[in-house]
Structures are given as C-alpha cells and as structure tokens.
C-alpha atoms as a PDB file:
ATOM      1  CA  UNK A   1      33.946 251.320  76.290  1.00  0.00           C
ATOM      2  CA  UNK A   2      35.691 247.965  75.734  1.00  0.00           C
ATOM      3  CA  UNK A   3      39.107 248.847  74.811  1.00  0.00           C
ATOM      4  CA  UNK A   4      40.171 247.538  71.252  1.00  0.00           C
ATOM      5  CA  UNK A   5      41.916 244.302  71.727  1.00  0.00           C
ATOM      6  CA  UNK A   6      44.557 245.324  68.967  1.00  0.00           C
ATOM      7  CA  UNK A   7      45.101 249.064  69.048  1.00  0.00           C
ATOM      8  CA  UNK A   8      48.267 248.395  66.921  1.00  0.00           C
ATOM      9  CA  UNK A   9      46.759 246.685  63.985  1.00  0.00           C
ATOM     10  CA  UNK A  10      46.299 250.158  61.940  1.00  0.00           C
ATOM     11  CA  UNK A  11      49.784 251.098  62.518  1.00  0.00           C
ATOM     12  CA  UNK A  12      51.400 247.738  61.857  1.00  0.00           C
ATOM     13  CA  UNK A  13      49.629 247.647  58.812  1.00  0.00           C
ATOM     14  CA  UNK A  14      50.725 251.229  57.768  1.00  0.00           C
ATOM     15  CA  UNK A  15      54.201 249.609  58.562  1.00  0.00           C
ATOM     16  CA  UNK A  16      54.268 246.924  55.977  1.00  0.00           C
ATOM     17  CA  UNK A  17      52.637 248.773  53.110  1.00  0.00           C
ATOM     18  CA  UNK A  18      55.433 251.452  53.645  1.00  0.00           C
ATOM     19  CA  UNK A  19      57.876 248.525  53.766  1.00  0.00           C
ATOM     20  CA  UNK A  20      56.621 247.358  50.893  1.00  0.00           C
ATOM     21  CA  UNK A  21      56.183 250.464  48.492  1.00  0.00           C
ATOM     22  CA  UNK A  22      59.798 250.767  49.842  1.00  0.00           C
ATOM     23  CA  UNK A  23      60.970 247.554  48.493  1.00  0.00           C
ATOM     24  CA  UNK A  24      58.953 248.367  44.919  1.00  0.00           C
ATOM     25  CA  UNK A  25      61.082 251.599  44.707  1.00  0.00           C
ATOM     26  CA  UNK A  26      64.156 249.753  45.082  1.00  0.00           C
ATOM     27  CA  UNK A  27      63.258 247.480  42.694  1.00  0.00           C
ATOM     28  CA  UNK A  28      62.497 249.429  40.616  1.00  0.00           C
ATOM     29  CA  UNK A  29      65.940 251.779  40.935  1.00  0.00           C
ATOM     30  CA  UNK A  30      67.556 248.701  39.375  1.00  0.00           C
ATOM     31  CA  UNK A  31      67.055 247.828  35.872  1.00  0.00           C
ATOM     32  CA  UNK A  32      66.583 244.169  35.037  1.00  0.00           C
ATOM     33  CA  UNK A  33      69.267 242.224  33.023  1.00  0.00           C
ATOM     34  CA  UNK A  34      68.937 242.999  29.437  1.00  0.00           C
ATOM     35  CA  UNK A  35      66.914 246.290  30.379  1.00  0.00           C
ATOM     36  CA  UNK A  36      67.518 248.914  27.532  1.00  0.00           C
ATOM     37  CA  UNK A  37      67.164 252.601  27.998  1.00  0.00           C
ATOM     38  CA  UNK A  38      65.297 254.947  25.915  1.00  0.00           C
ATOM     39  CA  UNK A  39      67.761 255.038  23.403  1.00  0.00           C
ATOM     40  CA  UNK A  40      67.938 251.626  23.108  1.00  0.00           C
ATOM     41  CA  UNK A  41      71.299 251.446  25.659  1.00  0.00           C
ATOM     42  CA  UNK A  42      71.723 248.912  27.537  1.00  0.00           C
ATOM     43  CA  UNK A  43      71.110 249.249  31.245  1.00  0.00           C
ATOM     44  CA  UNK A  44      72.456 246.230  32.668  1.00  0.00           C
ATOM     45  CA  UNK A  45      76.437 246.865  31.928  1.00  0.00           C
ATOM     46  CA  UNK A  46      78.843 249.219  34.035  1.00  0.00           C
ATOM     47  CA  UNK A  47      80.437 250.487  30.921  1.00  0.00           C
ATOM     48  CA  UNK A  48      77.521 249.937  28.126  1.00  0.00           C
ATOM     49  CA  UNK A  49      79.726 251.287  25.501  1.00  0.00           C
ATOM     50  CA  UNK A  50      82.484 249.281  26.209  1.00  0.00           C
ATOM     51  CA  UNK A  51      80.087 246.403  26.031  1.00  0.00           C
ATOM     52  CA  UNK A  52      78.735 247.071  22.956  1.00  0.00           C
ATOM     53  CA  UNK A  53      81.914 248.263  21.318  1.00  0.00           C
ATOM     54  CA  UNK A  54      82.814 244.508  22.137  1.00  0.00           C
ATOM     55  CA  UNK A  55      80.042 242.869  20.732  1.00  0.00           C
ATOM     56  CA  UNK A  56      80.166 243.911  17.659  1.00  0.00           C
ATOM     57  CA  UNK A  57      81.041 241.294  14.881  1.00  0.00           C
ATOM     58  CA  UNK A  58      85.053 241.505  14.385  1.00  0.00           C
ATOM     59  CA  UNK A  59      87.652 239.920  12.421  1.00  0.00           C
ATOM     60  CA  UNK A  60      91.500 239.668  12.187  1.00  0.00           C
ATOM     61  CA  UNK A  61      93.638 239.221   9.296  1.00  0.00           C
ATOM     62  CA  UNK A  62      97.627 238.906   8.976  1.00  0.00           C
ATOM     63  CA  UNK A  63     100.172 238.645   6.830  1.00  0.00           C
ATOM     64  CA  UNK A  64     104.050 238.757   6.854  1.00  0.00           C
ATOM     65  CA  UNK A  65     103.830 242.683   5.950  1.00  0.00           C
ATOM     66  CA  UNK A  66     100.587 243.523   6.930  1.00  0.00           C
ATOM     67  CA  UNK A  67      97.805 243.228   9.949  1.00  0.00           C
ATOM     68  CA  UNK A  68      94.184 244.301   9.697  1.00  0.00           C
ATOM     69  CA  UNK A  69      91.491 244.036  12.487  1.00  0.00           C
ATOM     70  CA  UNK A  70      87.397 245.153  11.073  1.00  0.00           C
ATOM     71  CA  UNK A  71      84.719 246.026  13.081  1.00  0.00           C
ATOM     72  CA  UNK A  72      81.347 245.992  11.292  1.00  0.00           C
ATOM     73  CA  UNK A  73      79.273 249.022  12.614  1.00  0.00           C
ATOM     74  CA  UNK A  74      76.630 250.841  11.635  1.00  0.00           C
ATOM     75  CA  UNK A  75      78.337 252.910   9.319  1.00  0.00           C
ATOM     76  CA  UNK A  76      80.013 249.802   7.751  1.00  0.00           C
ATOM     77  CA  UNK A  77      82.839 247.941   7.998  1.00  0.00           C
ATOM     78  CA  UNK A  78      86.042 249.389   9.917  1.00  0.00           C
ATOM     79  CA  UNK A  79      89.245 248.357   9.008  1.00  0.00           C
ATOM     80  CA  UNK A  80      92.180 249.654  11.075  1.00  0.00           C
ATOM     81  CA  UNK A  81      95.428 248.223   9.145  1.00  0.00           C
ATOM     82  CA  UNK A  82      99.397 248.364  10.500  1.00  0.00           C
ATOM     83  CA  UNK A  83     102.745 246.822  10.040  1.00  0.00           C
ATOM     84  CA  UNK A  84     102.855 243.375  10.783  1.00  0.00           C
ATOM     85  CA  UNK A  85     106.263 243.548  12.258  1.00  0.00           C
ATOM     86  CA  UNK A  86     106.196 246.673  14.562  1.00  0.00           C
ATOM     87  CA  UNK A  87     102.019 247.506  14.498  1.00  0.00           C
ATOM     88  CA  UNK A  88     102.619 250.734  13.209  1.00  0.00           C
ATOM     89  CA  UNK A  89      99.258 252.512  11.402  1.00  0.00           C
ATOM     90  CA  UNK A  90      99.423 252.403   7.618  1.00  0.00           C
ATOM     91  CA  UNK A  91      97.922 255.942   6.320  1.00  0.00           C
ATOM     92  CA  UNK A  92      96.692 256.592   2.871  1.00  0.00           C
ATOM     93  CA  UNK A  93      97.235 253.107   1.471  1.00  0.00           C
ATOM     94  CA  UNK A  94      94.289 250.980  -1.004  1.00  0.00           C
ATOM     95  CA  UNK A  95      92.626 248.916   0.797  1.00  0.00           C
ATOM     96  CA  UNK A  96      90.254 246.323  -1.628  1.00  0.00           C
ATOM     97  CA  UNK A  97      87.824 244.036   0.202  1.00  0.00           C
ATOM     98  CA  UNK A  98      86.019 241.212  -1.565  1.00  0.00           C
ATOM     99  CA  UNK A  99      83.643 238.726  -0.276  1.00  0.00           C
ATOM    100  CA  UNK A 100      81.619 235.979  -2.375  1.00  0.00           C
ATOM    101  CA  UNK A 101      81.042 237.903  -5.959  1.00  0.00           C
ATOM    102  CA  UNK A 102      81.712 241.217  -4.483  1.00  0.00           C
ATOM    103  CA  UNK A 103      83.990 243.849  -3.814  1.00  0.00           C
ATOM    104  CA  UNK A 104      84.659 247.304  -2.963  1.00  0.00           C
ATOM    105  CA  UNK A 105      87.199 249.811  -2.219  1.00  0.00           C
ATOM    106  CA  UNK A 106      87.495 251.110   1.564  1.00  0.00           C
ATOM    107  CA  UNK A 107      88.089 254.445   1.969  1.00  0.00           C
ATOM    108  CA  UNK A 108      90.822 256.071   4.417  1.00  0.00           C
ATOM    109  CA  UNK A 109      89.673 258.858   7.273  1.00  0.00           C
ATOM    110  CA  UNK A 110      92.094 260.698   8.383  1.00  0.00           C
ATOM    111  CA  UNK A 111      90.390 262.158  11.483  1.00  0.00           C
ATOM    112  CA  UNK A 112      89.339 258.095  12.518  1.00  0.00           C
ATOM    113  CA  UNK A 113      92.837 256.462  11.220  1.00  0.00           C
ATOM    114  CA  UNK A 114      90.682 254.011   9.894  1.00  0.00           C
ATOM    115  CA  UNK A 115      89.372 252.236   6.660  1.00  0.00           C
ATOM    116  CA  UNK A 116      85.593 252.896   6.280  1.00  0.00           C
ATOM    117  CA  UNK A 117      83.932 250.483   3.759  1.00  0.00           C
ATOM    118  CA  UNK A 118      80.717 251.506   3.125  1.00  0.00           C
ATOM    119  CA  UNK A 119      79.196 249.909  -0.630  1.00  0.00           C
ATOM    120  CA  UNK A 120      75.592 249.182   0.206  1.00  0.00           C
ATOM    121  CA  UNK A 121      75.540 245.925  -1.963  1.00  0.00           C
ATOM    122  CA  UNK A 122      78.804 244.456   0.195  1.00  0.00           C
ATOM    123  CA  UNK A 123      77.715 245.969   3.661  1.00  0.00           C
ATOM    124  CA  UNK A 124      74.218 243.850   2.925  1.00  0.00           C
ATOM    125  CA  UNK A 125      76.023 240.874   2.339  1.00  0.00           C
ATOM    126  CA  UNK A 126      78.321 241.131   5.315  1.00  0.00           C
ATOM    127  CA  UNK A 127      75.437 241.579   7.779  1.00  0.00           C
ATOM    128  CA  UNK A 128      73.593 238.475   7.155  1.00  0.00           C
ATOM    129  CA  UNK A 129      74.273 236.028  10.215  1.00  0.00           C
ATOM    130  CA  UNK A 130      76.868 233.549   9.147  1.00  0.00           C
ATOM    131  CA  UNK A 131      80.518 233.107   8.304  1.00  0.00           C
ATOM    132  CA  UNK A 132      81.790 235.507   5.667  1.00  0.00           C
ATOM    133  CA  UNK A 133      85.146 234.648   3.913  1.00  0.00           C
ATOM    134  CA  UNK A 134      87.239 238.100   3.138  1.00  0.00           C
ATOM    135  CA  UNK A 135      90.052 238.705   0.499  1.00  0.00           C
ATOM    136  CA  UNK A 136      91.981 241.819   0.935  1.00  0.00           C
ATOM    137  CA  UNK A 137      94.198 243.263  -1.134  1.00  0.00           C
ATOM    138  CA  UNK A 138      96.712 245.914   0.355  1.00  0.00           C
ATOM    139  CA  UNK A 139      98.678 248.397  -1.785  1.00  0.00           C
ATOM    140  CA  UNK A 140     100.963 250.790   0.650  1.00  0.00           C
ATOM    141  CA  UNK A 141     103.539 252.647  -1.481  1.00  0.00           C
ATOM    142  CA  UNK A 142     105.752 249.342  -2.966  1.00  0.00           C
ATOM    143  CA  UNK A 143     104.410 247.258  -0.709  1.00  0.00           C
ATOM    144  CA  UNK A 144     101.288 244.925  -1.479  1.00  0.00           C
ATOM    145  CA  UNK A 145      99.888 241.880  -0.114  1.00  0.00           C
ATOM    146  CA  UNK A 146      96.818 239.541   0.135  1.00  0.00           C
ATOM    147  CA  UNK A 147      95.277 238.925   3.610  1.00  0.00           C
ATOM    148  CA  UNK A 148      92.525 236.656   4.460  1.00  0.00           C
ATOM    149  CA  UNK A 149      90.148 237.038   7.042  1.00  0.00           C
ATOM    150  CA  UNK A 150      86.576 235.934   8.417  1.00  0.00           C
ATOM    151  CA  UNK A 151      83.406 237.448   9.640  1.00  0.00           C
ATOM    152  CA  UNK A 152      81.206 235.886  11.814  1.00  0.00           C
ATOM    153  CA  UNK A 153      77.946 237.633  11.920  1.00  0.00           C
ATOM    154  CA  UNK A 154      75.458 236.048  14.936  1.00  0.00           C
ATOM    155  CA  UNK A 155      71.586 235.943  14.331  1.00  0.00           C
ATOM    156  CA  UNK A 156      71.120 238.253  16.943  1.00  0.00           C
ATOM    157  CA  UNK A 157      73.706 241.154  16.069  1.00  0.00           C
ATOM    158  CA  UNK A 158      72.856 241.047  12.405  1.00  0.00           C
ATOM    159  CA  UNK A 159      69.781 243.523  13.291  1.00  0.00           C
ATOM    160  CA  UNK A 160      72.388 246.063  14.970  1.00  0.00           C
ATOM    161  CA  UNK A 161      71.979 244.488  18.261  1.00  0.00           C
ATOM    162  CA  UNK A 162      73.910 242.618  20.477  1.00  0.00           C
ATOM    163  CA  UNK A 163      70.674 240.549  21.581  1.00  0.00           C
ATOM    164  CA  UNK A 164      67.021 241.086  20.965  1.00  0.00           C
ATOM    165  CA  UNK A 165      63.830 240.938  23.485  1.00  0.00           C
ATOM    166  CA  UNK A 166      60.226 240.610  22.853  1.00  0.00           C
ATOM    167  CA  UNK A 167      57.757 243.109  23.908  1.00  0.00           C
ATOM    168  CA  UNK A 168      56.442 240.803  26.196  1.00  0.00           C
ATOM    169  CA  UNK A 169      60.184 240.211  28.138  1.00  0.00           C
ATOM    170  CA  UNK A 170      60.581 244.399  28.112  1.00  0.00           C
ATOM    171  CA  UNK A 171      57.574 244.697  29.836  1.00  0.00           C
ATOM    172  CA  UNK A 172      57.184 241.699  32.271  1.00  0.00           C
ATOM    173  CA  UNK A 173      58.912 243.465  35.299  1.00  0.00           C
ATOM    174  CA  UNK A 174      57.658 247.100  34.846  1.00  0.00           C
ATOM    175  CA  UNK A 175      54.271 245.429  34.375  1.00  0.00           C
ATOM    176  CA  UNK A 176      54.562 243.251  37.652  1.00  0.00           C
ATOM    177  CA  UNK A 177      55.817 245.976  39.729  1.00  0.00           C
ATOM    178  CA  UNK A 178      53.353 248.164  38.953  1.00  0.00           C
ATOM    179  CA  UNK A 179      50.463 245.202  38.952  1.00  0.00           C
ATOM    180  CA  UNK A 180      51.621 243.733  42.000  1.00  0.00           C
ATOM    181  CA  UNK A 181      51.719 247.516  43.809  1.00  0.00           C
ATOM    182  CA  UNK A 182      48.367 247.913  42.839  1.00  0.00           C
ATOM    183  CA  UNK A 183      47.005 244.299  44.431  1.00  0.00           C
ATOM    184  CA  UNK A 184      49.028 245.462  47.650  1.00  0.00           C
ATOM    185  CA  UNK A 185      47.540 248.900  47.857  1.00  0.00           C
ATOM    186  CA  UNK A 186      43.968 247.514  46.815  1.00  0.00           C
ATOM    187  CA  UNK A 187      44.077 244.933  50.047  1.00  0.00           C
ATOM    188  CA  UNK A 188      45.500 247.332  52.189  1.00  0.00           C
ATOM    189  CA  UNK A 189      42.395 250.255  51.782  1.00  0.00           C
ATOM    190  CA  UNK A 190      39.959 246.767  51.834  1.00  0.00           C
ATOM    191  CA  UNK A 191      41.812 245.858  55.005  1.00  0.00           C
ATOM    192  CA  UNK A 192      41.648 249.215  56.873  1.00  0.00           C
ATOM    193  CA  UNK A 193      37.911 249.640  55.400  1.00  0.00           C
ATOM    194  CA  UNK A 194      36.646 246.674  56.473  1.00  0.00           C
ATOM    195  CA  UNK A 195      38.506 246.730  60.114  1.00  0.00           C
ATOM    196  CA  UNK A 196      36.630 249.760  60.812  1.00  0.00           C
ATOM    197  CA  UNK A 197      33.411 248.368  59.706  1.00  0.00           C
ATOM    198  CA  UNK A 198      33.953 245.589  61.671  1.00  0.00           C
ATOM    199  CA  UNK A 199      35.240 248.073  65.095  1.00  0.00           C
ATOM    200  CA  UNK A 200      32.400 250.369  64.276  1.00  0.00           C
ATOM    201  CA  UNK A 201      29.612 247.690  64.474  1.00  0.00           C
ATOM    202  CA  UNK A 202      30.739 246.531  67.563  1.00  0.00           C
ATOM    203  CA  UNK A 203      31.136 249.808  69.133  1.00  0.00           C
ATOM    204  CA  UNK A 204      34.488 249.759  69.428  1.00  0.00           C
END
C-alpha cells in the first residue's frame, strides 16, 4: 500500500478547530463594551455600580448658609443638604423644590440622611432630556435661604439608562460567535469527509 503522503493532515486539522473553539470560548468569557447582564447591569465596568451611581443626572446648589447636591434616581430626586461653612448634614429641615410652574415638598429619611422628592407631576418634568432650572427654598430651624441649581438630563439617561443599544448591537457578537463557530465546524466535518472520500478512492 502506498503510504499516505500526509499522514498528519487529520491531526493538524483536529489542531486548529480545537484552537479555534478555544479562541470562541475566550471570546466569549469577555463581554463586549456596552454588554448588559440579565438584569440590565452593565458588564463592561470594574465597579458597575460605581459607574452607574456616576452617571446619573446630578446637580449642585450653594448658598452662603446652605449646600445641596441631587441625584435624580429612580425613586426621584435625592437631595442631600449641609452647612455651607463646615458641610455638616442638615436633619429634619423643609426642603421646597420648584421647577418651571411646579413645585413640591421633599421629604426627609432618616435611615438615607437624605431628601427624597418624589411628586409624580415634578419627577415627569425633571426627566425629560434638557436643562432644568431649580429654586429651592430651605427652612432649618431660624435659618432659611434660596438656592439655585440646574439639572441636566441627557437623551440617553432620561429612559433610566446611562446609554441605550438596539437589538441589533446586543446581539451582533453573540450572533457572530455562534454563526461563525458553526461555518468553522461545518468546513471542518466537509473537510475530514471529503479527505477520506478522496483517500478511500484511491486506496489509500
């Protein structure tokens, strides 16, 4: 019998589809930038909750007594407030927000240190993308003051999201990966089948 003039075909072959079914795992082990989770997370940061915790649309606002930074959320609008002059919390003050024709009292929680505003009709308002001019009127004990502030509200985070895909960018790389394993596995079997068809004709 002739001996076959490349005996290491079938193994080199088994060699690169391994190689490559390895390189499709690691892939695949990393998520793509932008990638989101089940849950909606996001995949692509170290510290996703830092991240997001940043993104969210934020104001300041200051004043010779008083300082106030807000944090719109999905609960509403988050208003931590302090002493201008040594940043020390103010507790169980009144805390009026207005913006455009509207207004609405925040309401302290103790357990957050924190001013929750959550009226519906203002919350709506503040979450359109845009600029958003704030009055707010602080009443702590004898002390009261106006602050003014600003809230910039992005196109993209005024869904609740600090940047939007389509369908079609979610699944563009889990599609390919799988697609393109499929093409590489198809050719190999072809390849292996059609070697042996070709050995087995001529008697090899």
């Amino acid at each position: 019998m002739t001996p076959n003039p490349k005996p290491s075909l079938r193994l080199h072959l088994k060699h690169t589809l391994a190689a490559a079914a390895l390189c499709m795992l690691a892939l695949g082990s990393h998520a793509a930038p932008g990638a989101h989770g089940p849950d909606g997370e996001h995949l692509d940061a170290p510290a996703a909750a830092l991240a997001g915790a940043a993104a969210l649309p934020r104001f300041e606002a200051g004043s010779e007594l008083f300082e106030i930074v807000g944090r719109l959320q999905a609960e509403g609008l988050s208003l931590y407030l302090n002493q201008f002059k040594n940043s020390e919390p103010v507790l169980q003050a009144q805390l009026h927000v207005e913006s455009g024709a509207l207004q609405a009292t925040a309401a302290f929680r103790p357990e957050q240190g924190d001013y929750l505003l959550s009226d519906a009709a203002l919350l709506e308002l503040l979450r359109q993308p845009g600029e958003h001019a704030l009055v707010l009127t602080v009443i702590a004990g004898e002390q009261s003051d106006l602050l003014e502030g600003s809230l910039s509200v992005a196109a993209a985070a005024a869904g609740g999201h600090g940047h939007e895909h389509s369908l079609l960018q979610e699944l563009a790389l889990p599609l390919g990966l799988v697609g393109g394993g499929l093409l590489l596995a198809g050719g190999g079997i072809w390849f292996l089948r059609r070697g042996k068809a070709v050995r087995a004709s001529k008697g090899l």
